[in-house]
PDB file of N, CA and C in Angstrom:
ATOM      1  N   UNK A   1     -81.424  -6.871  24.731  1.00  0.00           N
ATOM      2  CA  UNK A   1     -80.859  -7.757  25.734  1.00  0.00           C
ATOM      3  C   UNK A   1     -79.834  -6.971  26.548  1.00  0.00           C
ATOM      4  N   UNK A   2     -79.743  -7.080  27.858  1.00  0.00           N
ATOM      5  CA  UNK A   2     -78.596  -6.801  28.302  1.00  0.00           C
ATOM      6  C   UNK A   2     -77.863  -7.325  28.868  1.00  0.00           C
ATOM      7  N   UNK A   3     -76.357  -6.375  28.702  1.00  0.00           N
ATOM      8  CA  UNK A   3     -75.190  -7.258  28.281  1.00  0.00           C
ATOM      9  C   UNK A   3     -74.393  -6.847  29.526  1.00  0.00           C
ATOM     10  N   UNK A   4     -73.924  -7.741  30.265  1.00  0.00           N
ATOM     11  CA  UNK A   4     -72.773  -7.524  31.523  1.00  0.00           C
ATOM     12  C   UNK A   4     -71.513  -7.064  30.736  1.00  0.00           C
ATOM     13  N   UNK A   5     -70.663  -6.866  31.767  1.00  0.00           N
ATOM     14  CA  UNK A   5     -69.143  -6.128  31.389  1.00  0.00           C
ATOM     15  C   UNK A   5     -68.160  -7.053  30.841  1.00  0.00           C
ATOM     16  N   UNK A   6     -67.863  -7.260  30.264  1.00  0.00           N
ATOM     17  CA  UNK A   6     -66.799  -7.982  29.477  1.00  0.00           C
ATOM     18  C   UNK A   6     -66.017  -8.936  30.642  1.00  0.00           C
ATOM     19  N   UNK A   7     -65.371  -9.929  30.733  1.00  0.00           N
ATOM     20  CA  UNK A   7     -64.625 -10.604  31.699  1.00  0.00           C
ATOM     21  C   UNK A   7     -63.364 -10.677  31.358  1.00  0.00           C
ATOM     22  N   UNK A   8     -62.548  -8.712  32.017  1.00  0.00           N
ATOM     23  CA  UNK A   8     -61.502  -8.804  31.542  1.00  0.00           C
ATOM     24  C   UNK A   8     -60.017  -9.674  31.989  1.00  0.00           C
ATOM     25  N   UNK A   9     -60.709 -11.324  33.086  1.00  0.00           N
ATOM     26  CA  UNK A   9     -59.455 -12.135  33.315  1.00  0.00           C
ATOM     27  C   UNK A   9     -59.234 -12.905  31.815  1.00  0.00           C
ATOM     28  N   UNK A  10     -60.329 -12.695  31.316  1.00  0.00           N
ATOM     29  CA  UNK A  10     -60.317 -13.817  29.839  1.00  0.00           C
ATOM     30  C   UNK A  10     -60.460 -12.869  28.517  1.00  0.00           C
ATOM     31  N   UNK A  11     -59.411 -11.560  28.348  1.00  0.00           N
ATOM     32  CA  UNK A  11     -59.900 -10.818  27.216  1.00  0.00           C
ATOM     33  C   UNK A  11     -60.547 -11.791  25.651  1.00  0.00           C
ATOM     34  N   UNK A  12     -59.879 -12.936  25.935  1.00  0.00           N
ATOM     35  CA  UNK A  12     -60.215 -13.211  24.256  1.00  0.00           C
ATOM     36  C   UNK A  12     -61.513 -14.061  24.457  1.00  0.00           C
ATOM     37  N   UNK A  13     -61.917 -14.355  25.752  1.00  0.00           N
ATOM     38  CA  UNK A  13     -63.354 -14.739  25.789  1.00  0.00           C
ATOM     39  C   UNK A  13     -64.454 -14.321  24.940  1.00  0.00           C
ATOM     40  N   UNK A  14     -65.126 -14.284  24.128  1.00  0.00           N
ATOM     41  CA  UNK A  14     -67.072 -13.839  23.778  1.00  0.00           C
ATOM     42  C   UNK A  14     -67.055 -13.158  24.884  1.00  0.00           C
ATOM     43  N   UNK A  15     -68.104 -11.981  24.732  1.00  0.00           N
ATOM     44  CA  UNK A  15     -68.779 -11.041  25.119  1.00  0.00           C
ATOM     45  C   UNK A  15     -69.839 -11.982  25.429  1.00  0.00           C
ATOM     46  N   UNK A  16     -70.599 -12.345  26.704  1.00  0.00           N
ATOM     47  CA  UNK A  16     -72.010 -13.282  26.934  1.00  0.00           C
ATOM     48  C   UNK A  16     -72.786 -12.981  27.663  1.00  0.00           C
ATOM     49  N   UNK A  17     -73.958 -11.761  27.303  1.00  0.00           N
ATOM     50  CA  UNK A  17     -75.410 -11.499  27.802  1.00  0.00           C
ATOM     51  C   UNK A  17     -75.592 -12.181  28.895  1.00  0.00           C
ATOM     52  N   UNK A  18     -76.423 -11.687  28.945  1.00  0.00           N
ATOM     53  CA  UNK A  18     -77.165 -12.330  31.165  1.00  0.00           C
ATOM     54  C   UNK A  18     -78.149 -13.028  30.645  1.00  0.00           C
ATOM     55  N   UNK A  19     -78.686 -13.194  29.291  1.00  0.00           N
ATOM     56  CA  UNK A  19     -79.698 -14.231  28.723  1.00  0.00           C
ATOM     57  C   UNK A  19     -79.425 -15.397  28.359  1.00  0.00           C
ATOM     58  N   UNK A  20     -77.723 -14.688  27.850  1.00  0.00           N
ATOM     59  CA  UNK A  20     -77.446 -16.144  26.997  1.00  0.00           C
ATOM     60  C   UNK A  20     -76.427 -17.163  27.864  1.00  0.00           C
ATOM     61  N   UNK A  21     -76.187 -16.785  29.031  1.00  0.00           N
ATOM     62  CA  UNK A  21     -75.372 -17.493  30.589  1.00  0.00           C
ATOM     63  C   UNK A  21     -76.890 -18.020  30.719  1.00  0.00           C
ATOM     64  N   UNK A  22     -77.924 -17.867  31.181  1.00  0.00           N
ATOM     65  CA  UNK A  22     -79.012 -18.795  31.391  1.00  0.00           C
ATOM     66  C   UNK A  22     -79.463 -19.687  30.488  1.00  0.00           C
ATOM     67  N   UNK A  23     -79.619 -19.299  29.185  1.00  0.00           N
ATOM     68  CA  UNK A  23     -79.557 -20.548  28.359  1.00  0.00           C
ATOM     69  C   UNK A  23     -78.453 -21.641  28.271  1.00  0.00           C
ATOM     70  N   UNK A  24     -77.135 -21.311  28.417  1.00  0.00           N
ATOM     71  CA  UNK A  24     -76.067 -22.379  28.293  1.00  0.00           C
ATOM     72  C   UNK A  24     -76.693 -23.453  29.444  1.00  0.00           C
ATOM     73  N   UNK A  25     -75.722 -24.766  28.667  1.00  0.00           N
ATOM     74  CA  UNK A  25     -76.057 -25.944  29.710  1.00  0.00           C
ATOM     75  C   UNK A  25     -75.004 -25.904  30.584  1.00  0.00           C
ATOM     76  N   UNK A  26     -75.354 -26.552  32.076  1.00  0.00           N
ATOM     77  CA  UNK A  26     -74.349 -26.464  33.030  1.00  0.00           C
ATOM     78  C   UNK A  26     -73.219 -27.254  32.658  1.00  0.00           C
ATOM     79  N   UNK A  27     -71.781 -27.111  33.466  1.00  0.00           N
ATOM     80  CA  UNK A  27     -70.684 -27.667  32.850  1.00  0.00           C
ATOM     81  C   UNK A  27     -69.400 -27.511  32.735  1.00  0.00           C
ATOM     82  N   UNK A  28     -68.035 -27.682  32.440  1.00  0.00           N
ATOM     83  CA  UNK A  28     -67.452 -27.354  33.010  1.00  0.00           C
ATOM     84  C   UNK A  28     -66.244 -27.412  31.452  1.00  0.00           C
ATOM     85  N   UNK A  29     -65.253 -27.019  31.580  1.00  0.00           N
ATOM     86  CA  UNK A  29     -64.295 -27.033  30.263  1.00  0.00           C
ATOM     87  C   UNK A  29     -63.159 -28.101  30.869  1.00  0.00           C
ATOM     88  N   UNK A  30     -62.846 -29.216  29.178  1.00  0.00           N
ATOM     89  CA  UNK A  30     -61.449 -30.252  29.786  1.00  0.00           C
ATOM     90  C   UNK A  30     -60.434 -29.333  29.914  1.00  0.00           C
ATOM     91  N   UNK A  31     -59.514 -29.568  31.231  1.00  0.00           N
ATOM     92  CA  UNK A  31     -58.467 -29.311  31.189  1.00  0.00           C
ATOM     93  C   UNK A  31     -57.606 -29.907  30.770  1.00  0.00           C
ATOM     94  N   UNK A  32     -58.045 -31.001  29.727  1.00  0.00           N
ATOM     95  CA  UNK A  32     -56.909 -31.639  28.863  1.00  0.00           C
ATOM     96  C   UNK A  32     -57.109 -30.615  27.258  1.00  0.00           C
ATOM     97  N   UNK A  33     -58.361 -30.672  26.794  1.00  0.00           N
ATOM     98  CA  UNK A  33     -58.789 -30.565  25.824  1.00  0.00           C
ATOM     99  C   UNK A  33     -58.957 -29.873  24.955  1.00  0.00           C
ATOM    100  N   UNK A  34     -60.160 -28.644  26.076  1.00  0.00           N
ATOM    101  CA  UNK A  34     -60.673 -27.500  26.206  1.00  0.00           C
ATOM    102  C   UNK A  34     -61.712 -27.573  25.747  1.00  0.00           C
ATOM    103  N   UNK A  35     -62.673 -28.497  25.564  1.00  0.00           N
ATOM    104  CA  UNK A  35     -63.924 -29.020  24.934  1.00  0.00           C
ATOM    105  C   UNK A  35     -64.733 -28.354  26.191  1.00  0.00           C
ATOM    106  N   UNK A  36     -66.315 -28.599  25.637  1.00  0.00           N
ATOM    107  CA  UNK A  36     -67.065 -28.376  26.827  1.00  0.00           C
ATOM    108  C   UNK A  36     -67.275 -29.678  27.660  1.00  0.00           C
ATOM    109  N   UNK A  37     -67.194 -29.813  28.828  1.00  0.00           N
ATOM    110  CA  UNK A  37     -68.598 -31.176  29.241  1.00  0.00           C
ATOM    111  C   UNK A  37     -69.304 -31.073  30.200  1.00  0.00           C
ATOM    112  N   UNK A  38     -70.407 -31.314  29.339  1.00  0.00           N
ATOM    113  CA  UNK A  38     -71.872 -30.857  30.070  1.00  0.00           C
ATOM    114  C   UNK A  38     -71.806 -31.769  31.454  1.00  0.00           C
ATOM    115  N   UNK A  39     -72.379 -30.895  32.715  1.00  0.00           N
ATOM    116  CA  UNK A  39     -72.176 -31.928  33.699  1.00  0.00           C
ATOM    117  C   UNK A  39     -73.279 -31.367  34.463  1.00  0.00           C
ATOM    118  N   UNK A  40     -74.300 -31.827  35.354  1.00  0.00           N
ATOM    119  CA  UNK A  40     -75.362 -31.176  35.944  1.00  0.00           C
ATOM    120  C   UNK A  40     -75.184 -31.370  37.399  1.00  0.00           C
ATOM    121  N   UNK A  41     -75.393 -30.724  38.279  1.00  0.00           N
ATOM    122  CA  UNK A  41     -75.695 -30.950  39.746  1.00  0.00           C
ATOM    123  C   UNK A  41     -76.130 -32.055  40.483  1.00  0.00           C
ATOM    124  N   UNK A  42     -76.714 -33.254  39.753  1.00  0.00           N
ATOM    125  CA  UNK A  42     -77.510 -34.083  40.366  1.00  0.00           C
ATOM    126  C   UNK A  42     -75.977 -35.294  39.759  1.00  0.00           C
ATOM    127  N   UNK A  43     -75.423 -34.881  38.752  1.00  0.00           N
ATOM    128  CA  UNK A  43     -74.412 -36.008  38.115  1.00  0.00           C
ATOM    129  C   UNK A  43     -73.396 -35.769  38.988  1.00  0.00           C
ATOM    130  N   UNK A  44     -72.732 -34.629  38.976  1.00  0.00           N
ATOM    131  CA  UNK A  44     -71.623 -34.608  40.425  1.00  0.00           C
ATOM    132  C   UNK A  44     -72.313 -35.086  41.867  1.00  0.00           C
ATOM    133  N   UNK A  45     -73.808 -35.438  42.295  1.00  0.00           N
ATOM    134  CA  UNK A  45     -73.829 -35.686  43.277  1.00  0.00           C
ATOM    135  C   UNK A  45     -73.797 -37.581  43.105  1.00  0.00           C
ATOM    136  N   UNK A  46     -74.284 -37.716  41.749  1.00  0.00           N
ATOM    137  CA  UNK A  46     -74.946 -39.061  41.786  1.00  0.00           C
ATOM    138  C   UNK A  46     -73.907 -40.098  40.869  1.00  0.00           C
ATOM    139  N   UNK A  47     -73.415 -39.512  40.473  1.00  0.00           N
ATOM    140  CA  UNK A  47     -72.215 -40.701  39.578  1.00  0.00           C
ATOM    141  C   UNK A  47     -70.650 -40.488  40.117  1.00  0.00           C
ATOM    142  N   UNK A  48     -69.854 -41.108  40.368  1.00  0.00           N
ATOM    143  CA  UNK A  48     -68.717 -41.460  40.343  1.00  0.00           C
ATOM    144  C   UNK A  48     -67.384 -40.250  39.883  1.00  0.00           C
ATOM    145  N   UNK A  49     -67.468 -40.530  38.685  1.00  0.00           N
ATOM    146  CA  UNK A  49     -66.651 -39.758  37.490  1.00  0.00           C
ATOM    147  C   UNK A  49     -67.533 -38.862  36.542  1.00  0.00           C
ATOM    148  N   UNK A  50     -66.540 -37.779  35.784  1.00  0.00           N
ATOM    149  CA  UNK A  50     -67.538 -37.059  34.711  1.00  0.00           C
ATOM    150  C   UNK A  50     -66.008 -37.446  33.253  1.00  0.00           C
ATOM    151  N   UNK A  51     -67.293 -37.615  32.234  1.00  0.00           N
ATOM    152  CA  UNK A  51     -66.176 -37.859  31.353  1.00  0.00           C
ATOM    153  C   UNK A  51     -66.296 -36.933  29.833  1.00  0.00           C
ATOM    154  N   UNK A  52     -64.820 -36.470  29.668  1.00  0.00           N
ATOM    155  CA  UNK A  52     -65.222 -35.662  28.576  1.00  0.00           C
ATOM    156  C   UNK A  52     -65.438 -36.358  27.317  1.00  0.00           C
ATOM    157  N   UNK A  53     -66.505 -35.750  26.679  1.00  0.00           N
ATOM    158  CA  UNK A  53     -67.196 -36.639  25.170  1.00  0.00           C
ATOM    159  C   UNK A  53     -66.295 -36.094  24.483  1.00  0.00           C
ATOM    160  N   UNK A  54     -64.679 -35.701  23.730  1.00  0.00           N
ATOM    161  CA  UNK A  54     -64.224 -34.994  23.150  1.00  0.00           C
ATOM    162  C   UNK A  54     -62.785 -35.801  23.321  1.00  0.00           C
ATOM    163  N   UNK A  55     -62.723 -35.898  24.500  1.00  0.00           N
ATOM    164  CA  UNK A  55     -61.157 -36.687  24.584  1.00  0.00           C
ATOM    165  C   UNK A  55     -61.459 -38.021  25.117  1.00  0.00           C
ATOM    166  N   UNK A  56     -62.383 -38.402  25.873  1.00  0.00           N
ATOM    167  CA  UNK A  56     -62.393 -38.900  27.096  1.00  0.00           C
ATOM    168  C   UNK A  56     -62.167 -38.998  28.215  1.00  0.00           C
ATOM    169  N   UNK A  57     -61.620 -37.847  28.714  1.00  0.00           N
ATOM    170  CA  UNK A  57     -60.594 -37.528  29.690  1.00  0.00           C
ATOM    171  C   UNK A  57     -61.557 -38.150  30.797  1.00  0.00           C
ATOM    172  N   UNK A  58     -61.065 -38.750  31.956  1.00  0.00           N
ATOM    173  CA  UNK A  58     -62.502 -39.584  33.263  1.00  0.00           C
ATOM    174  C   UNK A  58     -61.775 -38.218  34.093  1.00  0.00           C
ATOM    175  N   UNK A  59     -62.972 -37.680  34.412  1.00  0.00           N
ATOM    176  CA  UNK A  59     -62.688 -36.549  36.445  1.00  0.00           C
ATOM    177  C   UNK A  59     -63.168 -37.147  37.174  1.00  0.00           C
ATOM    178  N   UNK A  60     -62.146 -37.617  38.032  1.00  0.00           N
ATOM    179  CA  UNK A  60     -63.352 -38.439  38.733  1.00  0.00           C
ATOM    180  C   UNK A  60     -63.413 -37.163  40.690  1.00  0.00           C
ATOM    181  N   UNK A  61     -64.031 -37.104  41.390  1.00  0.00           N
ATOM    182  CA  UNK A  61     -64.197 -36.199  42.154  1.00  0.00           C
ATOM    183  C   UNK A  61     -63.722 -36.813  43.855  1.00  0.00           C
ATOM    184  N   UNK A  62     -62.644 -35.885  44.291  1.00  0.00           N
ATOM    185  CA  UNK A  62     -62.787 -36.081  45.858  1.00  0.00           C
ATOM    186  C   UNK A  62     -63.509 -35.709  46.637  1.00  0.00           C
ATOM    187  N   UNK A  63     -64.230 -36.912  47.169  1.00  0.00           N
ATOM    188  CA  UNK A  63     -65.620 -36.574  47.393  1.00  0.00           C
ATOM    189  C   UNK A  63     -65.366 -36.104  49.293  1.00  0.00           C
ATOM    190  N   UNK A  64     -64.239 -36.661  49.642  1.00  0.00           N
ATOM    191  CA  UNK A  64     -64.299 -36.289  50.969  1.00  0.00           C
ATOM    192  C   UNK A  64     -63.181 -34.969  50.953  1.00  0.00           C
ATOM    193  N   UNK A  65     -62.653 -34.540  50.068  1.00  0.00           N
ATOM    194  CA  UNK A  65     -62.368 -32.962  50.199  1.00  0.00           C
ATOM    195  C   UNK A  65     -62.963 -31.432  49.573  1.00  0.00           C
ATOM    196  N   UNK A  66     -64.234 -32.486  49.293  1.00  0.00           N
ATOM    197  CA  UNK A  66     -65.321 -31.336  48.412  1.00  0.00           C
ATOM    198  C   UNK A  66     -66.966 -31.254  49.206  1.00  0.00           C
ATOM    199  N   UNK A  67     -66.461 -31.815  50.342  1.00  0.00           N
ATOM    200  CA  UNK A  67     -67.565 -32.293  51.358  1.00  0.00           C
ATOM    201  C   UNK A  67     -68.699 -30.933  51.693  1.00  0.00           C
ATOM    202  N   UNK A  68     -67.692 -29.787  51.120  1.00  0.00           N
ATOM    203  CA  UNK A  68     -68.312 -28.554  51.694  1.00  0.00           C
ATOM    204  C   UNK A  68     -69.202 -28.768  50.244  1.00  0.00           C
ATOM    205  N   UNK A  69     -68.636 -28.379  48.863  1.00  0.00           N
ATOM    206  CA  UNK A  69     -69.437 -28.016  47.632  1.00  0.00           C
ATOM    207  C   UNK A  69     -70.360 -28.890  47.296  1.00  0.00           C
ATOM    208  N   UNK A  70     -70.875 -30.256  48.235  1.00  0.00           N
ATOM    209  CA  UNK A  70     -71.266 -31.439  48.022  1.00  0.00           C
ATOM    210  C   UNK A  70     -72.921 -31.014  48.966  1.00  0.00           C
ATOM    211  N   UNK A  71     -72.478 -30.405  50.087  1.00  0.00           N
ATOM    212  CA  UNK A  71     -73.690 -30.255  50.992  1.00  0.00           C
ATOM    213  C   UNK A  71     -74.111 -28.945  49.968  1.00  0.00           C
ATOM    214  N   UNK A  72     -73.885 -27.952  49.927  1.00  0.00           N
ATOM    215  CA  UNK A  72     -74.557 -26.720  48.805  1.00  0.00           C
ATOM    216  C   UNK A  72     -74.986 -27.352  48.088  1.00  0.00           C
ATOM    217  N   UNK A  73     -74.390 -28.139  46.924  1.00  0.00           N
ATOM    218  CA  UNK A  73     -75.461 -28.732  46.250  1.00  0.00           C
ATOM    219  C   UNK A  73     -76.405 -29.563  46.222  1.00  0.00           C
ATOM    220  N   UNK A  74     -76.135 -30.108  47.349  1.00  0.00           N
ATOM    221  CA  UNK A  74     -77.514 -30.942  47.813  1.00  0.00           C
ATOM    222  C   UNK A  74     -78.412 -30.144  48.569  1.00  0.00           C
ATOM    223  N   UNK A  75     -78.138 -28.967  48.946  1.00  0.00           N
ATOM    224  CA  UNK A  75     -79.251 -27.645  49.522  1.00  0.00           C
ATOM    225  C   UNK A  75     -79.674 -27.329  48.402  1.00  0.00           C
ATOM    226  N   UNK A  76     -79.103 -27.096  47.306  1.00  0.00           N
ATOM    227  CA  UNK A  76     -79.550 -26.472  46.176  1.00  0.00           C
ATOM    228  C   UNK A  76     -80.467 -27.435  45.473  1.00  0.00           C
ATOM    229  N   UNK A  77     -80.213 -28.705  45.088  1.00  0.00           N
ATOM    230  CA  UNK A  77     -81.191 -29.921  44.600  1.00  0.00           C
ATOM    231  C   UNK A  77     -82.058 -29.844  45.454  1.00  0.00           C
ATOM    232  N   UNK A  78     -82.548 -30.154  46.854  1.00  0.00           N
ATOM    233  CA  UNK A  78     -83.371 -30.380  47.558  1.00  0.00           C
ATOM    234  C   UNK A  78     -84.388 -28.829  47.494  1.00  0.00           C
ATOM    235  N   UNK A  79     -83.927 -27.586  47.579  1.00  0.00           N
ATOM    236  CA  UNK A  79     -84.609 -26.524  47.037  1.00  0.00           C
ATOM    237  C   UNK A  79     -85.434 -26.467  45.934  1.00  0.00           C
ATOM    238  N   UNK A  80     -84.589 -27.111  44.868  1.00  0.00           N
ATOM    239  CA  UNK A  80     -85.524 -27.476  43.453  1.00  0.00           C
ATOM    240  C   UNK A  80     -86.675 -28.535  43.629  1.00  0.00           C
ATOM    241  N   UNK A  81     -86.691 -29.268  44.281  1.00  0.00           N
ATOM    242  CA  UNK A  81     -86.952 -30.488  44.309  1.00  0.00           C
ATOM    243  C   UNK A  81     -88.624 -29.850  45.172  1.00  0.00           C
ATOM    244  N   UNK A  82     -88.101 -28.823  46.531  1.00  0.00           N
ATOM    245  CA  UNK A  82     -89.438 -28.310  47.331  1.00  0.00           C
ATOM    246  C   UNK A  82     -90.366 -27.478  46.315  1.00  0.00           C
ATOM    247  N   UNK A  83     -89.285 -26.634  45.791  1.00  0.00           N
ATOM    248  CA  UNK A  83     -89.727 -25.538  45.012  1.00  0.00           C
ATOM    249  C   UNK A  83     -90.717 -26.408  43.691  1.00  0.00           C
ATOM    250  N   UNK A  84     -90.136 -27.348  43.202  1.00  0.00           N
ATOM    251  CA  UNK A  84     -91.481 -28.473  41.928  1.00  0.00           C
ATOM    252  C   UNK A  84     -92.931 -29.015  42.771  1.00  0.00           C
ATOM    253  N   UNK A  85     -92.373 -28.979  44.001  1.00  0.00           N
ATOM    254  CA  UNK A  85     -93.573 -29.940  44.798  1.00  0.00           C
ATOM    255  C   UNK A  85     -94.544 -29.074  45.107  1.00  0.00           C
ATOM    256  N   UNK A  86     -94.040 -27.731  45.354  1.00  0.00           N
ATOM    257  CA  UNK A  86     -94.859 -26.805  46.262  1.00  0.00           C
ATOM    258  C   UNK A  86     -95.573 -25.453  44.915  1.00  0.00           C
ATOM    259  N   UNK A  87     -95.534 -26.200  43.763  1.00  0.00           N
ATOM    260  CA  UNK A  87     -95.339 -24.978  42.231  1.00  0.00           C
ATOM    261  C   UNK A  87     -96.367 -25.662  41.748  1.00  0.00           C
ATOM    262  N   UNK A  88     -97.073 -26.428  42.551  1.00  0.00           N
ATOM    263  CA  UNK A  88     -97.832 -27.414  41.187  1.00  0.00           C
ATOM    264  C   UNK A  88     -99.413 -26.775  41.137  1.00  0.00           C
ATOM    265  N   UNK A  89     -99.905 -25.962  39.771  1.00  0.00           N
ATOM    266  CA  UNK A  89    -101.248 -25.340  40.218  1.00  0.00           C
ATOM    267  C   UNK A  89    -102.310 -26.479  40.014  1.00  0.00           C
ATOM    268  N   UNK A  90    -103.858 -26.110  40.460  1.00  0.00           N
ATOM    269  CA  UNK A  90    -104.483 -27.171  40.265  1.00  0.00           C
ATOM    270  C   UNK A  90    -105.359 -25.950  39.709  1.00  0.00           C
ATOM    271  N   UNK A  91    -106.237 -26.489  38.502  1.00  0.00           N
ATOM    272  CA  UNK A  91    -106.687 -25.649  37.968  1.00  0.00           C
ATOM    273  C   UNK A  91    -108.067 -25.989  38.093  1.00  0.00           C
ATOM    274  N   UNK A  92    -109.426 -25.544  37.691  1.00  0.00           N
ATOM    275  CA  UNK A  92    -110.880 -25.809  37.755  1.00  0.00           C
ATOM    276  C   UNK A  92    -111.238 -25.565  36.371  1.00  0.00           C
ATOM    277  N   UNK A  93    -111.921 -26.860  35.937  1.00  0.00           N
ATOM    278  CA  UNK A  93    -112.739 -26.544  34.554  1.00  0.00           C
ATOM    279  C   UNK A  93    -114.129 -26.020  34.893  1.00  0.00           C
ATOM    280  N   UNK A  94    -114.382 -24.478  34.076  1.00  0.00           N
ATOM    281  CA  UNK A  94    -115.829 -23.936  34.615  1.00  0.00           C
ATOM    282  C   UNK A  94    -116.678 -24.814  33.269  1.00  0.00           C
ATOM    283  N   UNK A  95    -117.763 -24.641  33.048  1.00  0.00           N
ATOM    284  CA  UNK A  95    -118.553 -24.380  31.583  1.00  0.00           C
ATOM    285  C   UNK A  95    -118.987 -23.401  31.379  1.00  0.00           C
ATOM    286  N   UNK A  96    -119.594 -22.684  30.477  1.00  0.00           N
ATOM    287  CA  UNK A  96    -119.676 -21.519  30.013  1.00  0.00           C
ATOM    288  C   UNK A  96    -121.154 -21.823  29.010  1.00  0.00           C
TER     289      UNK A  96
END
């Protein structure tokens, strides 16, 4: 596997492969807590608040001063969204 350079703003961070950043789930850490909470692209566009499963802490998001990180991710969803529609193979059964 290979392994990126250490992230020396966070020395006491894990050491974390370029394999194992793609396996993690998306998400973000409480700043009450320090728990993880899982949060996905389509939930910051589509719900309200994100809440941590650990404290409960509610984030809830300013949606009209995040107006910029709000359109990217809706470029980015709508990309996924072309990219599933336009990926789909159709296959042929021969006989033999």
């Amino acid at each position: 596997m290979y392994n990126q350079q250490p992230n020396n703003s966070n020395p006491g961070a894990p050491h974390i492969g370029v394999t194992q950043q793609a396996q993690r789930p998306s998400g973000m850490t409480c700043p009450i807590c320090g728990g993880f909470i899982p949060v996905s692209m389509q939930q910051l566009v589509s719900d309200p608040a994100v809440l941590c499963p650990h404290c409960a802490l509610r984030l809830t998001i300013n949606k009209k001063e995040s107006e910029l990180a709000f359109s990217a991710i809706n470029k980015v969803l709508q990309s996924q969204s072309d990219f599933d529609r336009q990926s789909r193979f159709v296959y042929i059964a021969e006989k033999r």
